[in-house]
Protein backbone atom coordinates (compact mmCIF):
# COMPACT_ATOMS: atom_id res chain seq x y z
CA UNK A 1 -44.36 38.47 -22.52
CA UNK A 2 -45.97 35.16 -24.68
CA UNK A 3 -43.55 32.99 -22.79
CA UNK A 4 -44.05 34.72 -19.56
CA UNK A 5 -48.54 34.41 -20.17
CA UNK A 6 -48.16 30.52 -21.39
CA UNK A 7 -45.98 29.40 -18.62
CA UNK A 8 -47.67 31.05 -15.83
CA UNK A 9 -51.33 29.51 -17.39
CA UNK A 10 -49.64 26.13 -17.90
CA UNK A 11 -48.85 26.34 -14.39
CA UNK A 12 -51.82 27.31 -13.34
CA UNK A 13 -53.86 24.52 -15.26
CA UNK A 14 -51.45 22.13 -13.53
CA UNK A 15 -52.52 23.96 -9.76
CA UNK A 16 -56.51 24.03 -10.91
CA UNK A 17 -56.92 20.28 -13.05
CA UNK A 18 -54.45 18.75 -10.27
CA UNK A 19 -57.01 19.70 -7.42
CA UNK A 20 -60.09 18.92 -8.87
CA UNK A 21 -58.67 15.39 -9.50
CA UNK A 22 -56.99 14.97 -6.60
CA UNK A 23 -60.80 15.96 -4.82
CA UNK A 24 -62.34 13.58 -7.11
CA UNK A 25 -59.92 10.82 -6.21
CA UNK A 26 -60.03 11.09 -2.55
CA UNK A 27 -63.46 11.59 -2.44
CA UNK A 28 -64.47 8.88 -4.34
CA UNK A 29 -61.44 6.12 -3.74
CA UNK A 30 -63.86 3.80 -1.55
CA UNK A 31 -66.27 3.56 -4.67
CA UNK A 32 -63.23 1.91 -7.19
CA UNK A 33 -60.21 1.97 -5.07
CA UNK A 34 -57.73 1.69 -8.87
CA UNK A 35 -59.68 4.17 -10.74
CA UNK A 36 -59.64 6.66 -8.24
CA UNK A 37 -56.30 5.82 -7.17
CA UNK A 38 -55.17 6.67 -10.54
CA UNK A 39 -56.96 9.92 -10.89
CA UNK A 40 -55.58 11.15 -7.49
CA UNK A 41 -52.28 10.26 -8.33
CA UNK A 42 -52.26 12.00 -11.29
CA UNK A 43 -54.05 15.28 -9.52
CA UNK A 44 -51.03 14.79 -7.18
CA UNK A 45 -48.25 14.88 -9.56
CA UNK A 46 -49.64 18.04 -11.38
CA UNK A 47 -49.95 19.77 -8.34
CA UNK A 48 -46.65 19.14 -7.16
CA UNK A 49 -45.33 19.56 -10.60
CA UNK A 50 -47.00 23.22 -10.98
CA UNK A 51 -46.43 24.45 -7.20
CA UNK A 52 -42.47 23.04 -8.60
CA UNK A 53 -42.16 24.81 -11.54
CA UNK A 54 -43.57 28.20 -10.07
CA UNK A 55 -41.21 28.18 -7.17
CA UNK A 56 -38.06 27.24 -8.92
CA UNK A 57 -38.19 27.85 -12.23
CA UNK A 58 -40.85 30.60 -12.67
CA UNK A 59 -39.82 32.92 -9.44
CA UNK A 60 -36.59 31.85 -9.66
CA UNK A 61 -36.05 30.97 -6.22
CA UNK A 62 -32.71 29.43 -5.05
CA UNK A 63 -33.76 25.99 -2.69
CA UNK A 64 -31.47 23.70 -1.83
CA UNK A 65 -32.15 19.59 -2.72
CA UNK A 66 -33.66 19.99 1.01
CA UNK A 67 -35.62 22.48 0.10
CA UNK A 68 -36.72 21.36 -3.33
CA UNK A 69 -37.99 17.82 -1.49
CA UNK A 70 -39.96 20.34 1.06
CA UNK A 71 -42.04 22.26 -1.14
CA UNK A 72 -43.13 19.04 -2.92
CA UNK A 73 -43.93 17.48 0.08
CA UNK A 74 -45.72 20.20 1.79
CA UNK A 75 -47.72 20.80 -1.89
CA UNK A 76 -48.74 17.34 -1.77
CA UNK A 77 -49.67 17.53 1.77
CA UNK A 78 -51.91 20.88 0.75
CA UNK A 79 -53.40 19.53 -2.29
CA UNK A 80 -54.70 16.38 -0.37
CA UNK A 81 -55.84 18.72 2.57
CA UNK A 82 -57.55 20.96 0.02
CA UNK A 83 -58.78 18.09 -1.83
CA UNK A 84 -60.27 16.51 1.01
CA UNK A 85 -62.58 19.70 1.53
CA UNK A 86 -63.51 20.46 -1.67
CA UNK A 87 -64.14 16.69 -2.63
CA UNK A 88 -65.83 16.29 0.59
CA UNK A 89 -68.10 19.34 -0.02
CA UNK A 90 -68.66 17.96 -4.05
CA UNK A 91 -69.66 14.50 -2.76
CA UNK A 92 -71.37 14.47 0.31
CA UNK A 93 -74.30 12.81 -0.83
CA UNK A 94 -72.28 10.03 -2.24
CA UNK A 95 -70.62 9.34 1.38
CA UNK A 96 -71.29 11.59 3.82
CA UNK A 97 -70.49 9.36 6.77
CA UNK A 98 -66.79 9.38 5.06
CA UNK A 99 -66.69 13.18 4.53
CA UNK A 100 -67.95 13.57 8.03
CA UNK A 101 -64.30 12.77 8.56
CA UNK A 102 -62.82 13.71 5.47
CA UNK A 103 -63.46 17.69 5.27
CA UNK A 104 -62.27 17.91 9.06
CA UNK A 105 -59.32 16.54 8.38
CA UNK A 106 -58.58 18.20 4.91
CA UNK A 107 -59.24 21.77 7.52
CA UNK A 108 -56.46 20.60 9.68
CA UNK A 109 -54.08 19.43 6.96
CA UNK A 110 -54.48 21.68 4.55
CA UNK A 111 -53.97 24.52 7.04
CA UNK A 112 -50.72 23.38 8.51
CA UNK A 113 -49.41 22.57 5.54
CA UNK A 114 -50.13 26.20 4.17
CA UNK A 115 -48.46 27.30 7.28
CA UNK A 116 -45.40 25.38 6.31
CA UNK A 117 -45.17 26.11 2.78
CA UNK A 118 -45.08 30.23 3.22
CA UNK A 119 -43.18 30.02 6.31
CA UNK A 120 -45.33 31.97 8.62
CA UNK A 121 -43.08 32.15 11.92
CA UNK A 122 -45.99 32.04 14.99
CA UNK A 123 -45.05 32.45 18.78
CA UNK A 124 -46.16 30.07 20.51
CA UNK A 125 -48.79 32.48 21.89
CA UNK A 126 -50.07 32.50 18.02
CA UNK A 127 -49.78 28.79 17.64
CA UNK A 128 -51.69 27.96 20.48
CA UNK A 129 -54.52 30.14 19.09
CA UNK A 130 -53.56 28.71 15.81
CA UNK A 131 -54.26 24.95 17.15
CA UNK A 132 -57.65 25.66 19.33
CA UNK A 133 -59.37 27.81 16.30
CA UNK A 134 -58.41 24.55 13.91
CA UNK A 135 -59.79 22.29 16.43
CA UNK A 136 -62.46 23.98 17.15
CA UNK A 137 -63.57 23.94 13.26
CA UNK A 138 -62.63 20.90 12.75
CA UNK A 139 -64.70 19.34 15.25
CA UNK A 140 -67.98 21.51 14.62
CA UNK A 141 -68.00 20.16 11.06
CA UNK A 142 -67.22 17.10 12.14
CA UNK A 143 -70.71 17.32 14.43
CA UNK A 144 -72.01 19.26 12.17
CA UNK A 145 -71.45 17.03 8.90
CA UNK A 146 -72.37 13.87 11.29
CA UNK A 147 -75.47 15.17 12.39
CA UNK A 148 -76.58 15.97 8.59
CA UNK A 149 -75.40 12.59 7.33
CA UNK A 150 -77.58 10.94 10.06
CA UNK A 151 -80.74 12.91 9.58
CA UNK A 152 -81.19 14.32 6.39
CA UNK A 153 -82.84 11.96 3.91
CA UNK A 154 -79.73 10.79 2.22
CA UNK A 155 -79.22 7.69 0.57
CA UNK A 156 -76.37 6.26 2.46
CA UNK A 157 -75.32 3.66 -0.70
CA UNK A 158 -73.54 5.93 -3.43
CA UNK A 159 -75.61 9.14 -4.07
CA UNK A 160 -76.78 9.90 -7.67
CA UNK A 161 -73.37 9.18 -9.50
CA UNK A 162 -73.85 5.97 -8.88
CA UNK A 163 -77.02 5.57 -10.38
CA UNK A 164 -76.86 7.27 -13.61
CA UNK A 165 -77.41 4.96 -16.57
CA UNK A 166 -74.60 5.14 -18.67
């Protein structure tokens, strides 16, 4: 039961620490494109790693190489999507012109790319509905987010991160 505790929090740690840092990296890339870079990176790999190691290892399941190359793909594609909204939502005083376009887009990919990972089969009926709901969202916060980045009093150059004394 030890093992069983450990290994599921380890993995856990791995979902949780990998998306704050990949938010954090997105988010902030366009202040210090190498920093960030790094930290996203990094968010990215223990994302993957964790969303890995509970699929094939933890619940045992049987994927082919295919399959294996899939689920990374798709958890890298739903940790950036994810990390794009939450990031987006952390920071939008530091760049909200950015995560006018950021949190949209993080709806949109982060959506499909939960779709895709637990292989929800939709009619096309469903998919169509699907496609105009995420649309729909996506471009009210888009209008939404745009129209608070132009008139709320926001300082357009960094936010208060950026002018901390440290």
């Amino acid at each position: 039961m030890l093992k069983n505790l450990l290994s599921r929090y380890l993995v856990y740690i791995a979902y949780f620490l990998g998306i704050g840092m990949v938010s954090s990296g997105i988010v902030l890339m366009p202040f210090n494109m190498v920093r960030y870079g790094i930290i996203l990176a990094i968010g990215l790999i223990l994302f993957s790693t964790g969303s890995f190691i509970n699929e094939v290892i933890l619940d045992k399941k049987q994927l082919s190489f295919k399959e294996r190359i899939k689920l990374i793909i798709v958890s890298l594609t739903l940790a950036i999507g994810i990390g794009m909204i939450s990031g987006g939502i952390a920071h939008f005083k530091e760049s909200p012109s950015y995560v006018a376009i950021l949190i949209p887009i993080g709806i949109i990919l982060s959506c499909v790319s939960f779709i895709i990972k637990n292989e929800f089969k939709l009619s096309k009926k469903e998919i169509l509905i699907m496609t105009t709901i995420l649309i729909v969202i996506a471009f009210s916060a888009n209008k939404g987010l745009t129209f608070g980045a132009q008139h709320l009093e926001i300082d357009q150059t960094g936010g208060d991160i950026f002018k901390m004394d440290m």
